[in-house]
Protein backbone atom coordinates (compact mmCIF):
# COMPACT_ATOMS: atom_id res chain seq x y z
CA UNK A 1 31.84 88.37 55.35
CA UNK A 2 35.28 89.68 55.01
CA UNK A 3 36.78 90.81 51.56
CA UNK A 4 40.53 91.15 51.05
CA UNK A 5 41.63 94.83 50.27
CA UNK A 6 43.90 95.27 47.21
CA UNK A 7 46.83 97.19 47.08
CA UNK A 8 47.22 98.51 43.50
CA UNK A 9 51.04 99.17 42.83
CA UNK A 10 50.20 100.39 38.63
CA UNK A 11 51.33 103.17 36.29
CA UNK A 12 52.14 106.93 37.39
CA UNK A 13 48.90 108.58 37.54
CA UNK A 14 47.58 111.02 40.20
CA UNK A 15 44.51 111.45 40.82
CA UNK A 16 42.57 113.72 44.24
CA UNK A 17 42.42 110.63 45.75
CA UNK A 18 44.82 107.56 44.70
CA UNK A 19 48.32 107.25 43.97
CA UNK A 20 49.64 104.85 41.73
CA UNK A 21 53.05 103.49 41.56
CA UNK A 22 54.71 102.42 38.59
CA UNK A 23 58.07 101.21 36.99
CA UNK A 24 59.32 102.63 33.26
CA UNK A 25 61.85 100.92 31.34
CA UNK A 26 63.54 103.48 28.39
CA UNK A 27 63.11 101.20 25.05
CA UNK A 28 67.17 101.37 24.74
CA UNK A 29 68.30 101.11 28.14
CA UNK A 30 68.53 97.94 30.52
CA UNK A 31 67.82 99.10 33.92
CA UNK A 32 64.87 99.53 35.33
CA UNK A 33 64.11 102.02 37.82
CA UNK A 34 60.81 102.74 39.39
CA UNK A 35 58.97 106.01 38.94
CA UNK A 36 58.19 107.62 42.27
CA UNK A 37 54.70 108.99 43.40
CA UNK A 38 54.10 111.60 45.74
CA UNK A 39 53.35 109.07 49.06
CA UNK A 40 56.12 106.57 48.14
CA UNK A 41 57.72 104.72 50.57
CA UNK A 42 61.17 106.26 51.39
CA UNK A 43 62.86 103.62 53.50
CA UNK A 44 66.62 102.43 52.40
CA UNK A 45 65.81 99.67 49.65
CA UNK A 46 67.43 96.61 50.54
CA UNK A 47 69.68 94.15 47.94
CA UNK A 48 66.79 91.73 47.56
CA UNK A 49 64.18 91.17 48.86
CA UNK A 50 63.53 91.82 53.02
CA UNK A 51 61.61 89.46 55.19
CA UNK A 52 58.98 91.13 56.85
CA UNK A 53 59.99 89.80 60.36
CA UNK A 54 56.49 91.98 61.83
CA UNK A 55 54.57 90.21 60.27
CA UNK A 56 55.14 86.44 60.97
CA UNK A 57 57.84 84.92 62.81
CA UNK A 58 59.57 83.67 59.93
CA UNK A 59 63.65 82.39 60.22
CA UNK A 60 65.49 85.62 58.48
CA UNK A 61 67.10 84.77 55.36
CA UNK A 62 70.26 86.37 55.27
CA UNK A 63 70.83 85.74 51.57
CA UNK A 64 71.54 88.93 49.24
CA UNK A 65 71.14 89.00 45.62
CA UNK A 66 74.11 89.63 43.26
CA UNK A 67 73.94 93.27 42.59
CA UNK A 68 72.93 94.44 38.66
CA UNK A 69 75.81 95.49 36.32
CA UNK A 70 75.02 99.22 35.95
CA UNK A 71 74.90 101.07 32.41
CA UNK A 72 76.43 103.87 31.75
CA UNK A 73 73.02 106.29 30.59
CA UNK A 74 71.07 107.75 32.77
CA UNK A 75 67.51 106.17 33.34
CA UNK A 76 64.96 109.28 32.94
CA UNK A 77 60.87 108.32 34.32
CA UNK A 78 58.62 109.61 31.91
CA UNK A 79 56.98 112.47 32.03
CA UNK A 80 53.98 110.64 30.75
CA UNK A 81 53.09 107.00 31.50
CA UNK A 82 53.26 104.52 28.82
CA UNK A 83 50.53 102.64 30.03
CA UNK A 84 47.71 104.18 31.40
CA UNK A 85 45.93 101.82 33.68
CA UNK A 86 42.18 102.27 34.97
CA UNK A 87 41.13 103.97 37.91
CA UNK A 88 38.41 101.03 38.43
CA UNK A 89 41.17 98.91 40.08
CA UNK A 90 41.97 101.12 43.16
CA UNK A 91 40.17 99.51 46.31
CA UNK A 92 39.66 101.59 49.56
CA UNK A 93 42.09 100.46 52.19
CA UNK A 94 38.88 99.63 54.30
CA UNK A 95 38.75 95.84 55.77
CA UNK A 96 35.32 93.86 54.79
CA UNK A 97 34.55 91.52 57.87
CA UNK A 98 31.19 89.75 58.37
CA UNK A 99 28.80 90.70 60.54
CA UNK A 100 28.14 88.50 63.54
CA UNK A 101 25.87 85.52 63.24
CA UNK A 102 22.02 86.01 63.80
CA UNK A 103 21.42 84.92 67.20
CA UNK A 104 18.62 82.25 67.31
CA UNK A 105 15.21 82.70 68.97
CA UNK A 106 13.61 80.77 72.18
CA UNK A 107 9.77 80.66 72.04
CA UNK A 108 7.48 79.66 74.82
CA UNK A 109 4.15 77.91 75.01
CA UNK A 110 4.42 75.63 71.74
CA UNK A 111 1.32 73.59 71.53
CA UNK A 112 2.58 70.10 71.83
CA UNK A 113 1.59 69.25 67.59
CA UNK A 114 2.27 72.70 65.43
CA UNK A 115 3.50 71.48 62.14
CA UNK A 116 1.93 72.85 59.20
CA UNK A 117 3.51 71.82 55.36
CA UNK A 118 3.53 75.35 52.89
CA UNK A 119 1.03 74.96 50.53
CA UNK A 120 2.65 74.62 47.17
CA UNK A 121 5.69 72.66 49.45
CA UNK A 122 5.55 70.11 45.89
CA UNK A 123 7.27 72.70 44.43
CA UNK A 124 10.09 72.66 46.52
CA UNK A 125 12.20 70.57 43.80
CA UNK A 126 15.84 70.36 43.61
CA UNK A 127 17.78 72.97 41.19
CA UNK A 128 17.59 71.26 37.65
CA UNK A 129 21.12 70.32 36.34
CA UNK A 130 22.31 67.46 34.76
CA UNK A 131 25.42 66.58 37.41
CA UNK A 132 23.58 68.05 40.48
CA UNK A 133 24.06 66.36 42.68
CA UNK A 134 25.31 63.20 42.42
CA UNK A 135 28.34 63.66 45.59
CA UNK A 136 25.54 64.61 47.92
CA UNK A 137 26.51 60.85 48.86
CA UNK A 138 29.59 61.79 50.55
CA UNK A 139 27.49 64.87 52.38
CA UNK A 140 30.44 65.65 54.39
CA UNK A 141 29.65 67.68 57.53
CA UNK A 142 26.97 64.77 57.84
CA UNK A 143 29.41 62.17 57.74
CA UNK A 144 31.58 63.73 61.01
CA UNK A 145 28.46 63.56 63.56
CA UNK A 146 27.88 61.39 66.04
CA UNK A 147 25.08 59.15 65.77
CA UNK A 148 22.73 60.98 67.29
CA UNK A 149 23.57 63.98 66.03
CA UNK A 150 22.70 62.53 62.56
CA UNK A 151 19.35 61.54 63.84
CA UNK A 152 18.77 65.30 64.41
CA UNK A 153 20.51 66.05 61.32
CA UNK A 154 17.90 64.09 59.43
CA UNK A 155 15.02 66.16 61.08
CA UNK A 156 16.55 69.68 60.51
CA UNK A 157 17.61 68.13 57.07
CA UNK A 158 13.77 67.20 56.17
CA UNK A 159 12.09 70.71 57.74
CA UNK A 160 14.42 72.87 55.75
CA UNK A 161 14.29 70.75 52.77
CA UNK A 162 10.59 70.93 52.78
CA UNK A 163 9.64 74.01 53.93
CA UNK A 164 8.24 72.84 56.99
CA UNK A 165 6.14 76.01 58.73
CA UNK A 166 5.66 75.33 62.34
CA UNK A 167 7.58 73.25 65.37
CA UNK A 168 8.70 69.80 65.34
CA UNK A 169 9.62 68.39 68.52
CA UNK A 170 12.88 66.21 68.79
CA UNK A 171 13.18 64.24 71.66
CA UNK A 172 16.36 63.65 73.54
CA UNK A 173 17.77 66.55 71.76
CA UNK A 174 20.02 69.27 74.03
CA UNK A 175 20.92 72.81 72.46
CA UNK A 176 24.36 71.87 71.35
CA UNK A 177 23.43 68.92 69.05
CA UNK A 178 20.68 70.94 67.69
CA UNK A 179 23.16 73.97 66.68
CA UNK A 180 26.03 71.47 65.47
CA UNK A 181 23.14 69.57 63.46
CA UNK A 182 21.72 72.78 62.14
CA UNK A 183 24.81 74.41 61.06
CA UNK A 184 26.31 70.91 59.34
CA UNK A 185 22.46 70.74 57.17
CA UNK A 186 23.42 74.47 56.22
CA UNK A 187 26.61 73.24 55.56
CA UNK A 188 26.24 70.20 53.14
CA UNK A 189 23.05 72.48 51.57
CA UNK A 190 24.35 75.24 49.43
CA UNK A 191 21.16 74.82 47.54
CA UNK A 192 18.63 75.83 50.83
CA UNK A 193 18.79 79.25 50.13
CA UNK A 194 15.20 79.83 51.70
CA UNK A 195 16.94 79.60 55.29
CA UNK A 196 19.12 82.09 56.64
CA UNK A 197 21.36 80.79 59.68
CA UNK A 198 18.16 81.80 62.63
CA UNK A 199 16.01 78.95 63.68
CA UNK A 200 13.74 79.29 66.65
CA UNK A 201 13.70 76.64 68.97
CA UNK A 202 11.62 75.52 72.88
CA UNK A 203 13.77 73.67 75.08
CA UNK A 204 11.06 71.41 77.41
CA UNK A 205 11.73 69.92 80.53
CA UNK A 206 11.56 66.04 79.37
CA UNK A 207 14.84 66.60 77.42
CA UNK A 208 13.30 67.27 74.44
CA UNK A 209 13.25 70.42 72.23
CA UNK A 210 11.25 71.95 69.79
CA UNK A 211 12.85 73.10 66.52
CA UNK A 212 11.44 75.69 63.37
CA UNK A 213 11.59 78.12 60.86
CA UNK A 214 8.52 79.90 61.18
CA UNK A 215 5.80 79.93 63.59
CA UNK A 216 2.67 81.53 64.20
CA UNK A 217 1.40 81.47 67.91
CA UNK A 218 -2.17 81.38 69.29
CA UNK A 219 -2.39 85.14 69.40
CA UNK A 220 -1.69 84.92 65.73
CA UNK A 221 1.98 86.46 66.09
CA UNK A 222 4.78 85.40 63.62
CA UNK A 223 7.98 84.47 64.96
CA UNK A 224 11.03 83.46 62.38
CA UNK A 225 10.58 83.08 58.62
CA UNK A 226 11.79 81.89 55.72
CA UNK A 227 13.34 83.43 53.36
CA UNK A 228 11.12 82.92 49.95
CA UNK A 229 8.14 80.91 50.75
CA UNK A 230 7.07 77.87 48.73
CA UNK A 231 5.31 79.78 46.45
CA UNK A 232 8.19 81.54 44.90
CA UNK A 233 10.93 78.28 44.86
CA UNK A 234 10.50 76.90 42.08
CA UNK A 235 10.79 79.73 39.89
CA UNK A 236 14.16 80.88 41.83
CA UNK A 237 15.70 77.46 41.14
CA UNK A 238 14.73 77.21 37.84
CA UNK A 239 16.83 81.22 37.61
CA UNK A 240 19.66 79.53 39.79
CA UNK A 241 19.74 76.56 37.20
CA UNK A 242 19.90 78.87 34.22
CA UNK A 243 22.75 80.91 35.74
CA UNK A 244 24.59 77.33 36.66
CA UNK A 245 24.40 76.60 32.93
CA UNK A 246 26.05 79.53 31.98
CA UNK A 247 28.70 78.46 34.19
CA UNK A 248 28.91 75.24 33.17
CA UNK A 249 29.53 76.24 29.80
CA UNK A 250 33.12 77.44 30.77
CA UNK A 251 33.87 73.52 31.37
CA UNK A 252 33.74 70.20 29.44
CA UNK A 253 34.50 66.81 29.55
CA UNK A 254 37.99 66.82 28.60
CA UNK A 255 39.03 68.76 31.17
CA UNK A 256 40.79 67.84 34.40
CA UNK A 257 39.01 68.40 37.97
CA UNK A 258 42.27 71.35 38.58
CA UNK A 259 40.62 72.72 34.77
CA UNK A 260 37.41 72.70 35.55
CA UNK A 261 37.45 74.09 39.19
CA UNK A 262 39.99 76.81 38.17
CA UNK A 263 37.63 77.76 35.18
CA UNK A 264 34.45 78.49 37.71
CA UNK A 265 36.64 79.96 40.34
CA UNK A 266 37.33 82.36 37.73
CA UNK A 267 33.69 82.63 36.54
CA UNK A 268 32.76 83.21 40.01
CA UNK A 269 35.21 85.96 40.48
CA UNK A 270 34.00 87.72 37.57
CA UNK A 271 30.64 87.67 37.85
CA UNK A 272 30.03 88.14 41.40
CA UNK A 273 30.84 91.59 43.10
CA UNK A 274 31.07 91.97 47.03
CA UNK A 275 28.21 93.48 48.60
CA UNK A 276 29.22 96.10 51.11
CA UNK A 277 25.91 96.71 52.39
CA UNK A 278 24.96 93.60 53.52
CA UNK A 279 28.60 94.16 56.11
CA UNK A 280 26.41 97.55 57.20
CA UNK A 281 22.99 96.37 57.44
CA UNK A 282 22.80 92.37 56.81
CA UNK A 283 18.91 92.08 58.13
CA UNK A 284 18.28 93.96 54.88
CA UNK A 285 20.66 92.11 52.78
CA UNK A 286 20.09 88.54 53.82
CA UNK A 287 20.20 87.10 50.71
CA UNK A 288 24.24 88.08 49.86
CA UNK A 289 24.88 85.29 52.35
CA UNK A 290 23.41 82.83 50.07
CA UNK A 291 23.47 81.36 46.56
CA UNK A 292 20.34 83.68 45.55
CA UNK A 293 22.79 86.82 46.25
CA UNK A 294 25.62 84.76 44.27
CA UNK A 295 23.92 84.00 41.27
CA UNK A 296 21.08 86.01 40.77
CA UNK A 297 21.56 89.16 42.31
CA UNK A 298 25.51 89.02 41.54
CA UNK A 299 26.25 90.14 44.81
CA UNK A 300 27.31 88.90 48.20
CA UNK A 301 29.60 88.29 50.91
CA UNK A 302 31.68 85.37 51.87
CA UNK A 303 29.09 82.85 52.92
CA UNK A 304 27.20 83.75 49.32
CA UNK A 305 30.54 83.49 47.56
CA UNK A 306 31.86 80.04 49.37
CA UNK A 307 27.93 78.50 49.40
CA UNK A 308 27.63 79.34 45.25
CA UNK A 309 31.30 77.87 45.03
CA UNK A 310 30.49 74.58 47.11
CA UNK A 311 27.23 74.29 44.43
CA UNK A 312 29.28 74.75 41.29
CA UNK A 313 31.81 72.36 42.46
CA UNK A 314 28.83 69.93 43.28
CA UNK A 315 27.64 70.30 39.25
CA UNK A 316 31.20 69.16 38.65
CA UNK A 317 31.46 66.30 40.89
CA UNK A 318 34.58 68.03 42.80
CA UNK A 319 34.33 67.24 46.59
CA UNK A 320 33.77 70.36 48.20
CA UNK A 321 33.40 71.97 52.13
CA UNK A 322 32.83 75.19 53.63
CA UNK A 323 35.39 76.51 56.57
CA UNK A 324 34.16 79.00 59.10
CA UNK A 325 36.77 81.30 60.73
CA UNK A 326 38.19 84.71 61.00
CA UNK A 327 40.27 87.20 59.19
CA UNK A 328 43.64 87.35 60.17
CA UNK A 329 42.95 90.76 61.52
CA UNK A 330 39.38 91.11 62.07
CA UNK A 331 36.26 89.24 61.97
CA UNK A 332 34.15 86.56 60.88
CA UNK A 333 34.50 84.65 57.14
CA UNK A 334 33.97 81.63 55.37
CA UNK A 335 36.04 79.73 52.52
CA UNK A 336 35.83 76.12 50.78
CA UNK A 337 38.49 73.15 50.58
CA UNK A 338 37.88 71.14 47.55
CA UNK A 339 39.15 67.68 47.25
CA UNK A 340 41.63 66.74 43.94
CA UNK A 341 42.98 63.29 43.17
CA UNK A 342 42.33 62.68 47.23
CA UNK A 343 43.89 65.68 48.78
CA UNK A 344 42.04 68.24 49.85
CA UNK A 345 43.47 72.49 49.44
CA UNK A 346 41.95 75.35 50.67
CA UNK A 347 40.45 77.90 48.39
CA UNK A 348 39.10 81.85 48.81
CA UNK A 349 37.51 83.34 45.90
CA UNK A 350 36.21 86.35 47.98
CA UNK A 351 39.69 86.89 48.49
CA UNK A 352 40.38 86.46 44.77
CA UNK A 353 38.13 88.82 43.88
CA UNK A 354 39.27 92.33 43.22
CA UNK A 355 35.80 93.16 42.28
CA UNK A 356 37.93 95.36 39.66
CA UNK A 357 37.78 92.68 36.67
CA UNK A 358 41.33 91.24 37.75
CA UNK A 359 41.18 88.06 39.57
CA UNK A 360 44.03 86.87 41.73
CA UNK A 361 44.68 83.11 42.50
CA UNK A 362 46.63 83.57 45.53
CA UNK A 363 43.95 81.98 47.70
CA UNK A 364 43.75 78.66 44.85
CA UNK A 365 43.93 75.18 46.33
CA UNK A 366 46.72 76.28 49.20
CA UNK A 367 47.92 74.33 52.11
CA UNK A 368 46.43 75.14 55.61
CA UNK A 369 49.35 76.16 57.03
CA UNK A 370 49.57 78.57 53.66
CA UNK A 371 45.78 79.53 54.92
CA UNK A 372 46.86 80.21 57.87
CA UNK A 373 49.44 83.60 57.06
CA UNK A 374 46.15 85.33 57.20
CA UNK A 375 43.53 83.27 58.04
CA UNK A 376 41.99 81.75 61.81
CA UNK A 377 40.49 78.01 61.12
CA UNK A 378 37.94 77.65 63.19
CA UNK A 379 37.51 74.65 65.12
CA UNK A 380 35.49 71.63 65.11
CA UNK A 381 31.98 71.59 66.30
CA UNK A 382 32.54 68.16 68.54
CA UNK A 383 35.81 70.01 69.99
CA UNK A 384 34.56 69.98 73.55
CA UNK A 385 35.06 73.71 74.04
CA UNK A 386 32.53 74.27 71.75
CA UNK A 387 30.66 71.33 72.68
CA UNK A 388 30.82 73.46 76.87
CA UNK A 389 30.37 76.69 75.07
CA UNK A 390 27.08 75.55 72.41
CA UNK A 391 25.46 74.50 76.47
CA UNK A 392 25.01 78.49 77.50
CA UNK A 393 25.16 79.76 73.91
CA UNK A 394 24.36 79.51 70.12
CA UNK A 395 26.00 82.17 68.41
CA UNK A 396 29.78 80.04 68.14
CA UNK A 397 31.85 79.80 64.25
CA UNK A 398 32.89 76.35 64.42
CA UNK A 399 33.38 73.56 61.79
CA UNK A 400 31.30 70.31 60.76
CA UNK A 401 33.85 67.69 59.27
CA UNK A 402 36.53 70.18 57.94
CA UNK A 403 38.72 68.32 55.68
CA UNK A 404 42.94 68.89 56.86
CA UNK A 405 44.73 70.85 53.85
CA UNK A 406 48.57 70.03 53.40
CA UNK A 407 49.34 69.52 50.18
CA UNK A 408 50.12 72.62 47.68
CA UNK A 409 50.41 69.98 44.53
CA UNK A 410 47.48 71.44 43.18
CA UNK A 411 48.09 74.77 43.41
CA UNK A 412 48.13 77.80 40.78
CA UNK A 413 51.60 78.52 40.85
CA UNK A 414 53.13 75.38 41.50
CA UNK A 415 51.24 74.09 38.72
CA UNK A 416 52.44 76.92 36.44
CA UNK A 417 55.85 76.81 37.86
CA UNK A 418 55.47 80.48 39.88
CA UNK A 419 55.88 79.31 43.22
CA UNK A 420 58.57 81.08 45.15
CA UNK A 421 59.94 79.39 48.40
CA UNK A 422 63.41 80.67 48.89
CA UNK A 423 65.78 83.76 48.03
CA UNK A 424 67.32 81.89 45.15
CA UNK A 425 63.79 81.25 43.91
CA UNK A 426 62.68 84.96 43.92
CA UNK A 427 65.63 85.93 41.85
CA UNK A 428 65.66 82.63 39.33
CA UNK A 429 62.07 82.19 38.96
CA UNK A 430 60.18 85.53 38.47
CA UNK A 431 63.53 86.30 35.89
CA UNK A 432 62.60 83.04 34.17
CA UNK A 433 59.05 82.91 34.30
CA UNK A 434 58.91 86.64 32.97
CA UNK A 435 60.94 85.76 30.19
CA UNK A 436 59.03 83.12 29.43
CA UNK A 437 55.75 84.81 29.28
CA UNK A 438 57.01 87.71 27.68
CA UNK A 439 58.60 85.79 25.10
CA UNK A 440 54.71 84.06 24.10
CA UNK A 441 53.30 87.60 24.01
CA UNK A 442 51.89 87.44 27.65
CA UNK A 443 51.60 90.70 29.13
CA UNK A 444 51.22 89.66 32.62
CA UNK A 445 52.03 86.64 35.09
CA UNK A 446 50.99 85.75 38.76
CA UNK A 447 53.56 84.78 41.35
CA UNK A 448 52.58 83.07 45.28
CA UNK A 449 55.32 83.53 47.78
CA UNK A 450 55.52 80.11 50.14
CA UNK A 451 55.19 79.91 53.88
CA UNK A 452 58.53 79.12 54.55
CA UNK A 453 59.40 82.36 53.01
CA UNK A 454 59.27 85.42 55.06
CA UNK A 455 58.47 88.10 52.53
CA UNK A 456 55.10 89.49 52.15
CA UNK A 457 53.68 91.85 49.07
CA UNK A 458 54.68 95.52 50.30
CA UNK A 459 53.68 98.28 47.42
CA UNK A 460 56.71 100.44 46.87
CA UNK A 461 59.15 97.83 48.61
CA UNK A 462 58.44 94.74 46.07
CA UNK A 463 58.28 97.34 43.41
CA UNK A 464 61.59 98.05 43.86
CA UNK A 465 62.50 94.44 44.57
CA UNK A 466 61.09 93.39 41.34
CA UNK A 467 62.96 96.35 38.91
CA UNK A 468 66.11 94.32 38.53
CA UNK A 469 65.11 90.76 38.13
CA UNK A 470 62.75 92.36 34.96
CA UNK A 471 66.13 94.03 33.33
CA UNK A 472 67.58 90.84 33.76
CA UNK A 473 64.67 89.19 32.27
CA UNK A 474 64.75 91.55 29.45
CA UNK A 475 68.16 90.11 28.31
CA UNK A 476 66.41 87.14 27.43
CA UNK A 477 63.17 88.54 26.02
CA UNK A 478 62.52 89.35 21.96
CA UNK A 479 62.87 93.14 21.10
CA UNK A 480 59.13 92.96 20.42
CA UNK A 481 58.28 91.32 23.22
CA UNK A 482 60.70 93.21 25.54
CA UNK A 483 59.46 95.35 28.70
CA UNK A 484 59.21 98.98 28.36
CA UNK A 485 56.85 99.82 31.79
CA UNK A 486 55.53 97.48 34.27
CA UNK A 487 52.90 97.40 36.63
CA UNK A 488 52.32 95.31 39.85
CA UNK A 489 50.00 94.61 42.40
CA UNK A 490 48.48 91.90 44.94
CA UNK A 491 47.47 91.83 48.55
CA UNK A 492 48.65 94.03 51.51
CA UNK A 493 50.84 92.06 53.50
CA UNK A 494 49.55 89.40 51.12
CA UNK A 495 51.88 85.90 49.43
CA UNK A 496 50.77 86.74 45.98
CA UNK A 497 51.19 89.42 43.60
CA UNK A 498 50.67 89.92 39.71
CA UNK A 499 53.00 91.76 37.31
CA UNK A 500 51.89 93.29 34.28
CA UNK A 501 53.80 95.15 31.34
């Protein structure tokens, strides 16, 4: 689905196609002045730093910064960067969205018993961990049905689950409990990576229908199919199993739930890349929206990303969802909430994912209405527009028991004291925190703007907006530790941003 374009603000160095941007400091000097690329912004700088009012409809802040007592050399930009940083973490400014969902199929003249079981369906065990999964108990998409659409639940539950080949009828079934089942067994199921998100389905006359994967007709034509078939599952989830051990290993028992979850975000994030062809042509990339593409093949979009992070979450006994919405801006994409000492946050590893080898965390256990700067939460499946709407169609983006997100306890930078939420916090805590870091040998440090804040990540602009908080961070900061160049970079239009030096 979609994948968050990064803006890399880094070190002067031109290249045919990329411009970097990058600040210098001169070892005996105490200003900092940014070193200007060829297709640098030139608007008026202002004293620190400017809500972007076109962006969100934020209250203006009309508090200035004190201005920077001024040295008396001149500040020179090298000729030559000090730090030369790598070309591999320019992105294209190109938007990833998700392609729409498969639409389901109708089939006519279903004998009225077609229900075959695969032949090696035995095989069809559960992936072999330790932990896995002991909070399928709390199954939560199950858990906000009705009760009949649990009974249907159950049935789409046990032909996925098994393999089934062929057409089960369920009786006094309509088409939008069968869709809203469907999608909340696909939703509690990271681990059913045989099934993409088609089923075929008959609707009869006695207010029944008939519901499948794969089925072969009279005439001896093949309609649907799975995946993998039963012959090749067990072998796949023993390779998923083996990968989920490797990840594993990046946690242990004395951790905290916030440890261990942050440790396989960032796992995830480094060991998955986003797979741009499956955005062009996903008929022929099917498998990057599921755990296969995630773990396996190392490759997916969104849905394989958020469906492999639901599963590791599960080995960890970490409550975990999957949210269906849109992009800000364009289409179709999917994210996870996870659940910490009983709230629940929001998290995006996609969009955490330079697919560079630098991971961001501005998309780590944040508040909805944080979500929401660039996100659209879909809404609930029992909403009864979408209950109206499933009645004529089946290709919706709705939710099965989405957990609310408002707390931001649990977050990155509030738990390593980098949250900014005001003016006075911009200037006091990125001069602190830098200094800080610096002075432990750190050579970088992350930094989420809050919603109540109306200043987004802007190249050039937050470039220049940074330069004077890190000369007054240098005051405070070891010779050997001190800042000579600087780079910095995060999201268009984004909350979060790292600096480096």
């Amino acid at each position: 689905m979609k994948k968050r374009i990064i803006i890399i603000v880094a070190i002067f160095l031109v290249t045919i196609s990329s411009v970097y941007f990058a600040g210098y400091i001169k070892m005996n000097k105490t200003a900092i002045e940014p070193q200007k690329g060829s297709e640098v912004q030139t608007d008026t700088v202002q004293q620190l730093p400017t809500p972007k009012s076109n962006q969100v409809n934020e209250q203006e802040n009309n508090t200035t910064e004190p201005s920077q007592n001024k040295t008396s050399e001149e500040v020179v930009p090298p000729i030559i960067p000090a730090k030369p940083v790598s070309q591999a973490i320019v992105k294209p400014n190109t938007q990833k969205v998700s392609p729409p969902k498969p639409a389901n199929t109708q089939v006519e003249n279903i004998p009225s018993t077609n229900v075959v079981q695969p032949p090696t369906a035995s095989k069809n065990e559960p992936i072999s961990l330790p932990a896995v999964p002991t909070i399928r108990t709390q199954l939560n998409s199950r858990s906000s049905l009705t009760q009949d659409q649990q009974r249907v639940y159950d049935l789409v539950d046990a032909v996925l689950k098994n393999q089934t080949i062929g057409m089960i009828q369920i009786p006094n079934c309509n088409m939008a409990t069968l869709q809203i089942s469907f999608t909340a067994v696909k939703n509690d199921h990271p681990e059913y990576f045989w099934t993409s998100n088609s089923y075929l389905y008959s609707v009869r006359p006695n207010n029944s229908i008939y519901f499948g994967i794969q089925y072969t007709d009279t005439t001896g034509k093949v309609y649907g199919g799975y995946l993998y078939d039963a012959t090749q599952i067990s072998s796949i989830n023993a390779m998923i199993g083996q990968v989920l051990q490797t990840a594993l290993a990046q946690v242990n028992e004395s951790m905290t739930p916030y440890q261990k979850e942050l440790a396989l975000h960032n796992w995830l994030a480094s060991y998955v890349t986003y797979r741009d062809a499956a955005v062009v042509n996903p008929n022929a990339n099917q498998d990057a929206f599921t755990i296969y593409g995630a773990l396996i093949n190392r490759s997916a979009v969104c849905e394989g990303y958020s469906r492999a992070f639901q599963l590791l979450m599960y080995a960890v006994n970490i409550p975990c969802t999957v949210t269906v919405g849109f992009s800000a801006s364009q289409g179709p994409h999917m994210w996870n909430q996870v659940q910490l000492n009983g709230a629940w946050y929001g998290v995006d590893v996609t969009w955490d994912d330079t697919n560079s080898g630098d991971i961001l965390h501005s998309y780590f256990n944040i508040s909805d209405d944080q979500m929401s700067l660039d996100h659209i939460i879909g809404k609930e499946a029992n909403d009864p527009s979408i209950i109206n709407a499933l009645a004529s169609t089946n290709a919706l983006y709705f939710n099965t028991g989405r957990p609310i997100c408002s707390s931001m306890n649990e977050n990155f930078a509030v738990v390593n004291g980098t949250f900014i939420n005001s003016s006075s916090d911009w200037q006091n805590v990125i001069t602190t925190q830098v200094a800080n870091a610096a002075n432990t040998g750190k050579r970088a440090i992350e930094f989420l703007i809050g919603v109540q804040y109306g200043y987004f990540f802007n190249s050039s602009q937050t470039m220049n907006d940074v330069a004077p908080l890190l000369t007054a961070a240098n005051k405070s900061i070891s010779t050997q530790y001190r800042i000579k160049s600087y780079s910095i970079y995060g999201p268009v239009g984004g909350k979060g941003f790292i600096i480096n030096w």
